[in-house]
N, C-alpha and C. Protein backbone atom coordinates (compact mmCIF):
# COMPACT_ATOMS: atom_id res chain seq x y z
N UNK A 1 16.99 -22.58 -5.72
CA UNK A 1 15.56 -22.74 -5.65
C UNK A 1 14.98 -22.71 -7.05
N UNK A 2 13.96 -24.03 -7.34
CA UNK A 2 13.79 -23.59 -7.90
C UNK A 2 12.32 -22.57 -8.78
N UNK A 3 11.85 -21.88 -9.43
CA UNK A 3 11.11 -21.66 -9.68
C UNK A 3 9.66 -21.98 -9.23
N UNK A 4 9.19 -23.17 -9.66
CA UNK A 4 7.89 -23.72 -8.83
C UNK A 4 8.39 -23.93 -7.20
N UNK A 5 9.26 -24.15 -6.65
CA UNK A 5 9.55 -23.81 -5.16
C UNK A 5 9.29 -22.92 -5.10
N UNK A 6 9.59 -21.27 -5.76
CA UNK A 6 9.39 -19.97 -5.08
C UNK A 6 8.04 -19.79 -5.57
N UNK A 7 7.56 -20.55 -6.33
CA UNK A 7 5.98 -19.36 -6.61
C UNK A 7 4.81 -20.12 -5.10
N UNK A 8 5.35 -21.74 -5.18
CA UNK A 8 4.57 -22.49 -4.10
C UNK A 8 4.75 -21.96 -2.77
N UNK A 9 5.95 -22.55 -2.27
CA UNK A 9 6.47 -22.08 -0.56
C UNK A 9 6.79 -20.87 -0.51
N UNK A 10 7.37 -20.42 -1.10
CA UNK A 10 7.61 -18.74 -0.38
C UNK A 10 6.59 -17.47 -0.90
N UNK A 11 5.74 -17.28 -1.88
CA UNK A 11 4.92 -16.60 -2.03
C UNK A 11 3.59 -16.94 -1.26
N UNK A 12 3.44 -18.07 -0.86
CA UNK A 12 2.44 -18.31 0.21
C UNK A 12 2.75 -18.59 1.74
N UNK A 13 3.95 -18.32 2.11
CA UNK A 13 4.37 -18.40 2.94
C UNK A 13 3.67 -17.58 4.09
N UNK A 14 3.17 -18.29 5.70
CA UNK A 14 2.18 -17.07 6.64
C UNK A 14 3.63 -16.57 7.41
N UNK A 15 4.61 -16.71 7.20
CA UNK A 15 5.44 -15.78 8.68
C UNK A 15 6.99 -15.41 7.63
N UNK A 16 7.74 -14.76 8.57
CA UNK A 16 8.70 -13.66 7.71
C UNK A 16 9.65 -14.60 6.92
N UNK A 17 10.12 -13.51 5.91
CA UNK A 17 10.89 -14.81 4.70
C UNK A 17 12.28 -14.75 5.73
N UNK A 18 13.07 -16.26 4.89
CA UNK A 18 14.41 -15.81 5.55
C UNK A 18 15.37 -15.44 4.41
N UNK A 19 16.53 -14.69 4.75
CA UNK A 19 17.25 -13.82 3.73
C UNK A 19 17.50 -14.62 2.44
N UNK A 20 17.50 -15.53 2.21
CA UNK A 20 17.66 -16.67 1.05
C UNK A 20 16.10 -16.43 0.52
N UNK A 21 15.27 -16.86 0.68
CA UNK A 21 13.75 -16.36 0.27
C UNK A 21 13.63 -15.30 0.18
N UNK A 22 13.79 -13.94 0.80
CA UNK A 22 13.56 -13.32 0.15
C UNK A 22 14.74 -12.44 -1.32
N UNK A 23 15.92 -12.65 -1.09
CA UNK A 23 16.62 -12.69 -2.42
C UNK A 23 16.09 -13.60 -3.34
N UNK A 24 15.59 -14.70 -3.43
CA UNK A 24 14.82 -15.10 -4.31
C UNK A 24 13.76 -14.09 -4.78
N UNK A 25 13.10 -13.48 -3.84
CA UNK A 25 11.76 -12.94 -4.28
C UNK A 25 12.17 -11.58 -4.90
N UNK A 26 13.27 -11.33 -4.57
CA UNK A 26 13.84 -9.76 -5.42
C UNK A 26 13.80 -10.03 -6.54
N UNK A 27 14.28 -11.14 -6.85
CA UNK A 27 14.49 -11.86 -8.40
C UNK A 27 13.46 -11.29 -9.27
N UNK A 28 12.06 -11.52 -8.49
CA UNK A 28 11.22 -11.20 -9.79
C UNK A 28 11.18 -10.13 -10.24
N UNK A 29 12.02 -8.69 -10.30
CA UNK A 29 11.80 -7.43 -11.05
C UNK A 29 13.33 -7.44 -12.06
N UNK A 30 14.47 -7.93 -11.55
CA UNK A 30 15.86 -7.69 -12.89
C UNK A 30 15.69 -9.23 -13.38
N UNK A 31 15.43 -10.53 -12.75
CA UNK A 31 15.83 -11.65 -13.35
C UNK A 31 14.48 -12.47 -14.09
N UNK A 32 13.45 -12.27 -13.39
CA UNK A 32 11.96 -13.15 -13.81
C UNK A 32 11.85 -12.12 -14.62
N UNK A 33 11.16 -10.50 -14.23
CA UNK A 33 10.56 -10.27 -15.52
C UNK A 33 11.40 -9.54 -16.23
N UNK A 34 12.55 -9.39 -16.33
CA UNK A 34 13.44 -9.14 -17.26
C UNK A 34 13.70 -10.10 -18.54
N UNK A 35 13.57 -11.47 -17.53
CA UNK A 35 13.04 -12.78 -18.51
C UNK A 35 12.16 -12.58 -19.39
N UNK A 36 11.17 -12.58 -18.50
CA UNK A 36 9.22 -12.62 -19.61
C UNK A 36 9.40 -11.34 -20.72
N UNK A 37 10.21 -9.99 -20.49
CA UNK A 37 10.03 -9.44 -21.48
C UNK A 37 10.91 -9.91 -22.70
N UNK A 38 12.47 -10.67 -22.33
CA UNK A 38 13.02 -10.87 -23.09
C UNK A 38 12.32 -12.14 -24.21
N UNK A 39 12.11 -12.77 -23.35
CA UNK A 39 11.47 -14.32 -24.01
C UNK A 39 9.92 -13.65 -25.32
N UNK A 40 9.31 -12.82 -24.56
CA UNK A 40 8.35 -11.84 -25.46
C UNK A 40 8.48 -11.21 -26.61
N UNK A 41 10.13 -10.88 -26.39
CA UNK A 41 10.52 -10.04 -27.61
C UNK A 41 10.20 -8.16 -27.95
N UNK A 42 10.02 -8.30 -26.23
CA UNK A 42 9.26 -6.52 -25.68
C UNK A 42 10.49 -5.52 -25.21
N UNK A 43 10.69 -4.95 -25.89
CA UNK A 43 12.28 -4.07 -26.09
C UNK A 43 11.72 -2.92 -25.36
N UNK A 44 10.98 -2.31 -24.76
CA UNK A 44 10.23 -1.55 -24.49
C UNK A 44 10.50 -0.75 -23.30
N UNK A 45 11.59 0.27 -23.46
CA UNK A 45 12.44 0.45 -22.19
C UNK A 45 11.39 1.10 -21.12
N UNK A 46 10.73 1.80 -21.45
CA UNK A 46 9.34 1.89 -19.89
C UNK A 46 9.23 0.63 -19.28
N UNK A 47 8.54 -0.11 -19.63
CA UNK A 47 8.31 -1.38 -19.38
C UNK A 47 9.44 -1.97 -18.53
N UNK A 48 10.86 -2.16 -19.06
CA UNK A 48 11.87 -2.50 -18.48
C UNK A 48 12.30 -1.53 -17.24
N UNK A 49 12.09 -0.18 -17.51
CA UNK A 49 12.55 0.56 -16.22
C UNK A 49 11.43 0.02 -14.99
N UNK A 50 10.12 -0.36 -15.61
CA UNK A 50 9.34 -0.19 -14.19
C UNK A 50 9.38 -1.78 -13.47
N UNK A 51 9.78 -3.14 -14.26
CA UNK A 51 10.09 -3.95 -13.47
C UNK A 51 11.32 -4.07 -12.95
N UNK A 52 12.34 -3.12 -13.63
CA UNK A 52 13.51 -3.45 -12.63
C UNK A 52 13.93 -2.59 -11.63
N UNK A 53 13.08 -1.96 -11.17
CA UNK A 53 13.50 -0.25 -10.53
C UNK A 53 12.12 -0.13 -9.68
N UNK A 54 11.00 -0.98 -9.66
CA UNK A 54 9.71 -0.53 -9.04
C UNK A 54 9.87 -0.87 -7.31
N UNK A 55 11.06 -1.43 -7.10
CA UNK A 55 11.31 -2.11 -5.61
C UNK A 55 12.72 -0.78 -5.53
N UNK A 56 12.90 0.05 -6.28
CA UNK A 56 14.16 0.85 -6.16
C UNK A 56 13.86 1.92 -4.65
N UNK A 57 14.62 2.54 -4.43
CA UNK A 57 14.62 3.69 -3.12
C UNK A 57 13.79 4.89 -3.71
N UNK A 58 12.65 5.28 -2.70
CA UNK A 58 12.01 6.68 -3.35
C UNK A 58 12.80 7.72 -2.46
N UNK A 59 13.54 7.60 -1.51
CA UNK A 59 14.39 8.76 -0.81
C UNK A 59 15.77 7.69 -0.30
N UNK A 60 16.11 9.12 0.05
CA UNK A 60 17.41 8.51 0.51
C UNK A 60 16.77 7.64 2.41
N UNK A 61 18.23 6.75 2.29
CA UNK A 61 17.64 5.47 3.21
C UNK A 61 16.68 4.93 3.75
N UNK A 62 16.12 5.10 2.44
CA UNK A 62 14.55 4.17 2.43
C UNK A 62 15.27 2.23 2.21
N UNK A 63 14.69 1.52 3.52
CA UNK A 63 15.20 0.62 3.35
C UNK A 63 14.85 -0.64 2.37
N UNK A 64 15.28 -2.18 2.96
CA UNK A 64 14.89 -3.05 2.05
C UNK A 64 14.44 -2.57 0.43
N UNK A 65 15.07 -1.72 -0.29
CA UNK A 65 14.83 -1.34 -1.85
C UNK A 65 16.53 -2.63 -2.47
N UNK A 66 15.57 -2.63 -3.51
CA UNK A 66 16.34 -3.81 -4.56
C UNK A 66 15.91 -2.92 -6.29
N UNK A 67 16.86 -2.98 -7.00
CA UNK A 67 18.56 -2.90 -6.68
C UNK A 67 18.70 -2.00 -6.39
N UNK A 68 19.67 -1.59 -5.88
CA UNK A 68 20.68 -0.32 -5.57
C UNK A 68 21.49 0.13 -6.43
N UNK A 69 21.52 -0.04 -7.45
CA UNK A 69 22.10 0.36 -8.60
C UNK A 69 21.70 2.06 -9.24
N UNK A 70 20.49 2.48 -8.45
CA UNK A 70 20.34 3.79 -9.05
C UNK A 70 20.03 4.84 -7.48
N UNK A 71 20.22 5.76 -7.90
CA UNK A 71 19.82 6.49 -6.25
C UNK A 71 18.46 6.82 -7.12
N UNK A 72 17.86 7.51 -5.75
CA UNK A 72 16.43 8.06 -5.88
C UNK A 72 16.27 9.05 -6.69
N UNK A 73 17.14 9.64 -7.48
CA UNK A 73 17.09 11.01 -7.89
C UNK A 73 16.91 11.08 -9.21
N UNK A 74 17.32 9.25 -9.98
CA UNK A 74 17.73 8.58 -10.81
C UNK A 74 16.48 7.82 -11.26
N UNK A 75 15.91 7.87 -10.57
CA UNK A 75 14.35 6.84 -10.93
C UNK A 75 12.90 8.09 -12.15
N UNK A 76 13.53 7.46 -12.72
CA UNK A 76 11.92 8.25 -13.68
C UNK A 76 10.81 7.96 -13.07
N UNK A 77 9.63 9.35 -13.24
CA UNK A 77 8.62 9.39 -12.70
C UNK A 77 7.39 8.51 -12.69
N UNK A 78 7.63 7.53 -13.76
CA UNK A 78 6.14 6.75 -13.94
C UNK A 78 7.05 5.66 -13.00
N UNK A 79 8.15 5.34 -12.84
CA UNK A 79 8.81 4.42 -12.21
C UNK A 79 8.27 4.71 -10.66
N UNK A 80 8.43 5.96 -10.15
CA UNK A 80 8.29 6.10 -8.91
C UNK A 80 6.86 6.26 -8.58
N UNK A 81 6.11 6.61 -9.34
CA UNK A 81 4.18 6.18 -9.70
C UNK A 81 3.84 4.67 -9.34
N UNK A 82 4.71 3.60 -10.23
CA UNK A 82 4.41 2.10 -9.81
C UNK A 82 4.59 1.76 -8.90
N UNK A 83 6.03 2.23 -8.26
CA UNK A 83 6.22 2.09 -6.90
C UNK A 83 4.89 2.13 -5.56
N UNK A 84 4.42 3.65 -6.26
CA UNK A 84 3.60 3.73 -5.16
C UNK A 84 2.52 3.15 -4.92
N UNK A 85 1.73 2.91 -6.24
CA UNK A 85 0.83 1.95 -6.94
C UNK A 85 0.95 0.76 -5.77
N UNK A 86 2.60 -0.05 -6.30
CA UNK A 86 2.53 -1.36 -6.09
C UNK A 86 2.25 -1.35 -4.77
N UNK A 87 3.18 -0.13 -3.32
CA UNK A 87 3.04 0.02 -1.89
C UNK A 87 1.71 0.64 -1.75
N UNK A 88 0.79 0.49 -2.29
CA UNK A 88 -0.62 0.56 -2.19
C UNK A 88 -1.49 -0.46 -2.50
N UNK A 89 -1.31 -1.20 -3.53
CA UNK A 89 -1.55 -2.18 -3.55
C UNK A 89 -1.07 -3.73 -2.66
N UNK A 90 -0.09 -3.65 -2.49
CA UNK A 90 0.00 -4.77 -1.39
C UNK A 90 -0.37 -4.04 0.11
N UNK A 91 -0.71 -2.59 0.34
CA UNK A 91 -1.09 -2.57 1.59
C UNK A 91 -2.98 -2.60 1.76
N UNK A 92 -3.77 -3.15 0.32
CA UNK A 92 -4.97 -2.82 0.73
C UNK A 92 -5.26 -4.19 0.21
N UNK A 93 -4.38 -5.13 -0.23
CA UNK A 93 -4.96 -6.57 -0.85
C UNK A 93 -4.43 -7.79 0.34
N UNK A 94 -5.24 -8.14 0.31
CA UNK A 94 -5.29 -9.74 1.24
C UNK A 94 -4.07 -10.25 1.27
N UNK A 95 -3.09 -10.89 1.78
CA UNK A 95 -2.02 -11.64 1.67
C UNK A 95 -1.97 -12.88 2.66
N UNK A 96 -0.97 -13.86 2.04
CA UNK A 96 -0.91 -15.24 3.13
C UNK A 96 -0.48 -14.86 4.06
N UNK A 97 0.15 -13.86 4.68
CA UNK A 97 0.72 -13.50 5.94
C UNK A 97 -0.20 -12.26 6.39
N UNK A 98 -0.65 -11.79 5.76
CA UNK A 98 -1.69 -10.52 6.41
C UNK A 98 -2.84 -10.49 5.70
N UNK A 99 -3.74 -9.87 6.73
CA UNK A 99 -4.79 -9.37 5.94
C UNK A 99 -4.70 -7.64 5.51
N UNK A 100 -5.96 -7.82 4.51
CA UNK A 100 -5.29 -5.87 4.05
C UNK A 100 -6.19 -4.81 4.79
N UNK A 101 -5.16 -3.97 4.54
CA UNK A 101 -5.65 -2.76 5.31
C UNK A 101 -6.38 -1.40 4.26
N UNK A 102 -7.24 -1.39 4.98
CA UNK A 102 -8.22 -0.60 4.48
C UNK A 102 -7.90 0.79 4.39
N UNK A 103 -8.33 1.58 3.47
CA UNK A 103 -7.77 2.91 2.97
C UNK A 103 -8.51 3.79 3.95
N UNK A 104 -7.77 5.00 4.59
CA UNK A 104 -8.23 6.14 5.46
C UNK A 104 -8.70 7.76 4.34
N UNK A 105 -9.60 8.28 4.09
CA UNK A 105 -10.26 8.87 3.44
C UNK A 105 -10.18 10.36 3.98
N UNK A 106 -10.62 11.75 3.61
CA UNK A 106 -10.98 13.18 4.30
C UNK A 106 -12.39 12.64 3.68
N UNK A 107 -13.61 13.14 4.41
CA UNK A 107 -14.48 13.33 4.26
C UNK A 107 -14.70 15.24 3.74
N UNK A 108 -15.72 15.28 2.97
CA UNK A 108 -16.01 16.90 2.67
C UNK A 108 -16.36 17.81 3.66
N UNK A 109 -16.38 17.29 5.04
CA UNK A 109 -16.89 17.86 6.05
C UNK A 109 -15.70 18.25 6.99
N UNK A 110 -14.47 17.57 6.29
CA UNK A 110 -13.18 17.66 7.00
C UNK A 110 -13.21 16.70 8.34
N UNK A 111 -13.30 15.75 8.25
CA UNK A 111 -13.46 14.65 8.86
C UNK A 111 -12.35 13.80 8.39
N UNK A 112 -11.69 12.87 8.84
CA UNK A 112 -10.95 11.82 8.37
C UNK A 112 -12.26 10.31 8.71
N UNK A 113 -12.02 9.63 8.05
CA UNK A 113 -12.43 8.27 7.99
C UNK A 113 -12.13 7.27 7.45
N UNK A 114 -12.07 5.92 8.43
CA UNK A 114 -11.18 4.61 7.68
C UNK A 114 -12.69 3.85 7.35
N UNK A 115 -12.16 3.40 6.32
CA UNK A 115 -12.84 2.52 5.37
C UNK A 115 -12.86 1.33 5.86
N UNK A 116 -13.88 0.84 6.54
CA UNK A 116 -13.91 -0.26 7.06
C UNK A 116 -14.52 -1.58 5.85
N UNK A 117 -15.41 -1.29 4.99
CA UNK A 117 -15.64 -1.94 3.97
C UNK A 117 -15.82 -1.25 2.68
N UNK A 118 -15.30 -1.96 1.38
CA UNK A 118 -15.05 -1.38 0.21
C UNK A 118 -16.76 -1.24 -0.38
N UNK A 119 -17.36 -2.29 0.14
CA UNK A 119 -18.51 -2.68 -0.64
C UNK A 119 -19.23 -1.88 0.04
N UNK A 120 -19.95 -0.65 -0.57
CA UNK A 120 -20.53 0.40 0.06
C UNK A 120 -20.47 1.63 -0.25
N UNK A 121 -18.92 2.24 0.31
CA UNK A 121 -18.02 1.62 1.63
C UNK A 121 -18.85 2.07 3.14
N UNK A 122 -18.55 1.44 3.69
CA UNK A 122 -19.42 1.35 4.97
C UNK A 122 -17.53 2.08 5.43
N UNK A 123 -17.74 3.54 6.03
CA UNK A 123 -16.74 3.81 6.75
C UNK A 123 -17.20 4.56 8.05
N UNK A 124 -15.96 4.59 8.84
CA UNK A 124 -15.74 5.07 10.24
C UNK A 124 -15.71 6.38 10.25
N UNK A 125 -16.22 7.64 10.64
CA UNK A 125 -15.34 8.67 11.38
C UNK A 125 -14.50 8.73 12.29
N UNK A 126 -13.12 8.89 12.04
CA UNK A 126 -12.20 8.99 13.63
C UNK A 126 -11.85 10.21 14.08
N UNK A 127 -11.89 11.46 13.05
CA UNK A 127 -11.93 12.72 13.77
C UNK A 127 -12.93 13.51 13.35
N UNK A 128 -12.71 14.63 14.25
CA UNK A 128 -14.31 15.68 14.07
C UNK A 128 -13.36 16.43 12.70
N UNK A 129 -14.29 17.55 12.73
CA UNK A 129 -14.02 18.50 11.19
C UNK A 129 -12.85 19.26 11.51
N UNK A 130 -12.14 19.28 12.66
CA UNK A 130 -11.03 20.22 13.05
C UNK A 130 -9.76 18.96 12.80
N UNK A 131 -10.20 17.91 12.75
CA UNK A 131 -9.13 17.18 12.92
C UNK A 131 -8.66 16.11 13.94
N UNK A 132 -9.97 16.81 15.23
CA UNK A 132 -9.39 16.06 16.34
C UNK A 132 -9.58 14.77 16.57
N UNK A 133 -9.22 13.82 17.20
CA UNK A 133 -9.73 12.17 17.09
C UNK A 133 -10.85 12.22 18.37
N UNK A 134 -11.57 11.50 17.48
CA UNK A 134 -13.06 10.99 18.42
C UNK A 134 -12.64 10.02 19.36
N UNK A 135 -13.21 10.40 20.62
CA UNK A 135 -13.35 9.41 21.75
C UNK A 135 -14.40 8.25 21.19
N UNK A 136 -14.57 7.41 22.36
CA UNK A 136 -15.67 6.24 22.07
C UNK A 136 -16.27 7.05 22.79
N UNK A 137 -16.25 8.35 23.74
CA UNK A 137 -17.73 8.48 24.45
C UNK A 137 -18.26 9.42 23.56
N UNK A 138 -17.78 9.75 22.80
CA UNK A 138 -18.67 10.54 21.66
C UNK A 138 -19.19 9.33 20.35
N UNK A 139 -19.18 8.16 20.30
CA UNK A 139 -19.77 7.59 20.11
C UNK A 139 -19.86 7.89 18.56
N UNK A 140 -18.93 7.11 17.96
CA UNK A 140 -18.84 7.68 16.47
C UNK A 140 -19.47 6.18 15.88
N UNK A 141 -20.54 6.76 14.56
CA UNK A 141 -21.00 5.97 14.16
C UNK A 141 -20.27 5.67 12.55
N UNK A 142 -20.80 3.85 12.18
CA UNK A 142 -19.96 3.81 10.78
C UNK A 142 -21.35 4.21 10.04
N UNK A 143 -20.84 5.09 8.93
CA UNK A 143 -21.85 4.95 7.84
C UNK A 143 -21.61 4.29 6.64
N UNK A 144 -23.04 3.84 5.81
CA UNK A 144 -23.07 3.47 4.92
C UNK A 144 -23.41 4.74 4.05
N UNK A 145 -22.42 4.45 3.39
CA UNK A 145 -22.32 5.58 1.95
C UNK A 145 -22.65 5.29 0.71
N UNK A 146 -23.70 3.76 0.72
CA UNK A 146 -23.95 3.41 -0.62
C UNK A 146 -24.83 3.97 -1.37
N UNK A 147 -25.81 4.86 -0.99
CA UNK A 147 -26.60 5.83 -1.38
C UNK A 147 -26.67 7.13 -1.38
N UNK A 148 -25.12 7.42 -1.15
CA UNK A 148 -24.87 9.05 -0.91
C UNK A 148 -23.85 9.31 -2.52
N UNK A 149 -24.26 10.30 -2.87
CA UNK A 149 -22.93 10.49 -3.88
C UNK A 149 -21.67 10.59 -3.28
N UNK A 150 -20.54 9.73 -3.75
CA UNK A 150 -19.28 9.90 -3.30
C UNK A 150 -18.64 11.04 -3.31
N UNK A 151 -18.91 11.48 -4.31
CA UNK A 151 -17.86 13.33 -4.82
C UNK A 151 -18.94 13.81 -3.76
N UNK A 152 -19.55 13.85 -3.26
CA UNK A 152 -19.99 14.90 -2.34
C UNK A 152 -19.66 14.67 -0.88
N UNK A 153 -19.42 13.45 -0.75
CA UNK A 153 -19.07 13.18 0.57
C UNK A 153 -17.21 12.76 0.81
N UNK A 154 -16.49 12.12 -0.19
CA UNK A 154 -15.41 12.01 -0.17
C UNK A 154 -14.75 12.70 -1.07
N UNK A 155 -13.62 13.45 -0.22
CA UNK A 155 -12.82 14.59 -0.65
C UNK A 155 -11.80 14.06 -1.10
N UNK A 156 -12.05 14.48 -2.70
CA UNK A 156 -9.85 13.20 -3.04
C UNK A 156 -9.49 14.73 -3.47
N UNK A 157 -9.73 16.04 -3.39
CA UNK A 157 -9.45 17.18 -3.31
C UNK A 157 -8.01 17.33 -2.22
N UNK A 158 -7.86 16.61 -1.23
CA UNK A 158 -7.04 16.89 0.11
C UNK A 158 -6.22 15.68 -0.17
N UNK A 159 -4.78 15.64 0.31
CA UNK A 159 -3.91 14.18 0.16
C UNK A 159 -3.83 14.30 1.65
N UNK A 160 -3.36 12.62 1.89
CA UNK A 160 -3.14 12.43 3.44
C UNK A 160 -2.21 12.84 4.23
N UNK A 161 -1.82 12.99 5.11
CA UNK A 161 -1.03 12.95 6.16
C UNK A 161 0.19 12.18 6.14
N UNK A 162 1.12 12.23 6.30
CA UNK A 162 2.33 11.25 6.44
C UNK A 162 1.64 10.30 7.37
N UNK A 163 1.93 8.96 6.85
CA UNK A 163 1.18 7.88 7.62
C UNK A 163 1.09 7.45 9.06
N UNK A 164 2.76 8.15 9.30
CA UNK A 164 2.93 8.34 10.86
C UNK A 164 1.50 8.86 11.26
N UNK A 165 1.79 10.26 11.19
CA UNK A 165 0.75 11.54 11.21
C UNK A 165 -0.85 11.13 11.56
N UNK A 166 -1.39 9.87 10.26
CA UNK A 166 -2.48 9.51 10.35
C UNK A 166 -2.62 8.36 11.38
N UNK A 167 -1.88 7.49 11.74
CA UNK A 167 -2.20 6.70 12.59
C UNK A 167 -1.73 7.44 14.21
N UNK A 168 -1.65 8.64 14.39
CA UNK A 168 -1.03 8.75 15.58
C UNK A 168 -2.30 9.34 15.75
N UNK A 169 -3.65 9.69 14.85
CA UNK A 169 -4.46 10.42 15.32
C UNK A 169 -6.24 9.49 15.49
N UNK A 170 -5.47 8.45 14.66
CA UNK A 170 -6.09 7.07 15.23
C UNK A 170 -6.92 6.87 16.45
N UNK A 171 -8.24 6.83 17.14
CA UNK A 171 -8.42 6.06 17.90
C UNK A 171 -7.80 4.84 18.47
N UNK A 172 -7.67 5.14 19.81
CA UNK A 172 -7.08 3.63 20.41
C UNK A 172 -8.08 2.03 19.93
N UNK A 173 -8.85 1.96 19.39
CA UNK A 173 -10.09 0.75 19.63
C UNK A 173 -9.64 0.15 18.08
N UNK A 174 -9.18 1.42 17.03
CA UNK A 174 -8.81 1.50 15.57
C UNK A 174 -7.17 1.21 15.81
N UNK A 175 -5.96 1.71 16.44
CA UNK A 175 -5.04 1.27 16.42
C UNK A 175 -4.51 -0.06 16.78
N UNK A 176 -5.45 -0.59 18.02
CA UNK A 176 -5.50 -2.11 18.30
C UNK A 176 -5.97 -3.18 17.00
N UNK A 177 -6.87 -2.51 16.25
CA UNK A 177 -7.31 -3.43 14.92
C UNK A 177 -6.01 -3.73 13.93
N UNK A 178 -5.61 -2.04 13.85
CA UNK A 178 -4.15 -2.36 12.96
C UNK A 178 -3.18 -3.09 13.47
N UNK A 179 -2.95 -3.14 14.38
CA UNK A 179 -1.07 -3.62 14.91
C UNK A 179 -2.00 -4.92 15.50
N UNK A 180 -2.89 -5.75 15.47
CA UNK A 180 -3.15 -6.58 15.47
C UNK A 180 -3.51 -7.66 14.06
N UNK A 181 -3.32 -6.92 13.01
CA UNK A 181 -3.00 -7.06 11.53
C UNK A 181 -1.94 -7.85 10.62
């Protein structure tokens, strides 16, 4: 394949790669940008650890990771930072095969809430302050938070839930939005 083939058909591709496409697409962290730094003249071993290692394993049998050349234990820390970066970033940005999913928040009131729009953010409450998930007959409203101070209303004080964790506490009306995604 070559090159302008993979950036055209398979990076815009709407349905799943097949194993030939996506070994192509591994390419771009040891062979493409191992390229661009070489061709650059950027010796710059950070740099080099985080494109060839940012698709690496953060635990043991964590799957689909490219290469396998290092275990998890083996990955330097800004390496395993990009990682998470990057699995954050492709889970909240638009793609030809999906659309993105919006970030789930603690409110200061101990509330969880999904972010239904950035611009705002206009978000959801899905549980009360204990944690529990709101019915629809309690009738949870979205607010707009564009005129509230954020540090007072969103808590980045608290980290989330194992993602399981957070979507199992999901509203049903909110889990149909995702797995319809």
């Amino acid at each position: 394949m070559t090159q302008e083939i993979f950036s055209y058909d398979v990076l815009n591709k709407k349905s799943r790669l097949t194993t030939k496409e996506f070994d192509e697409v591994k390419k771009h962290s040891y062979a493409y940008g191992a390229g661009i730094l070489e061709k650059n003249q950027i010796k710059n071993t950070t740099s080099k650890n985080i494109i060839n290692y940012h698709h690496a394993p953060l635990y043991e049998g964590e799957v689909r990771c490219y290469p396998q050349d290092k275990k998890y234990t083996q990955l330097h820390l800004y390496v395993r930072i990009c990682k998470l970066s990057d699995i954050y970033d492709a889970m909240t940005s638009k793609r030809s095969y999906k659309e993105a999913v919006n970030p789930i928040v603690f409110l200061r009131n101990g509330q969880m809430a999904y972010v239904l729009d950035s611009n705002g953010p206009f978000i959801l409450p899905f549980t009360d302050a204990k944690g529990t998930t709101l019915g629809s007959e309690q009738n949870p409203f979205i607010i707009n938070s564009s005129g509230i101070d954020q540090a007072k209303m969103i808590d980045n004080r608290r980290s989330l839930k194992k993602p399981k964790d957070v979507f199992d506490s999901l509203p049903s009306y909110i889990k149909k939005t995702i797995k319809n995604i």
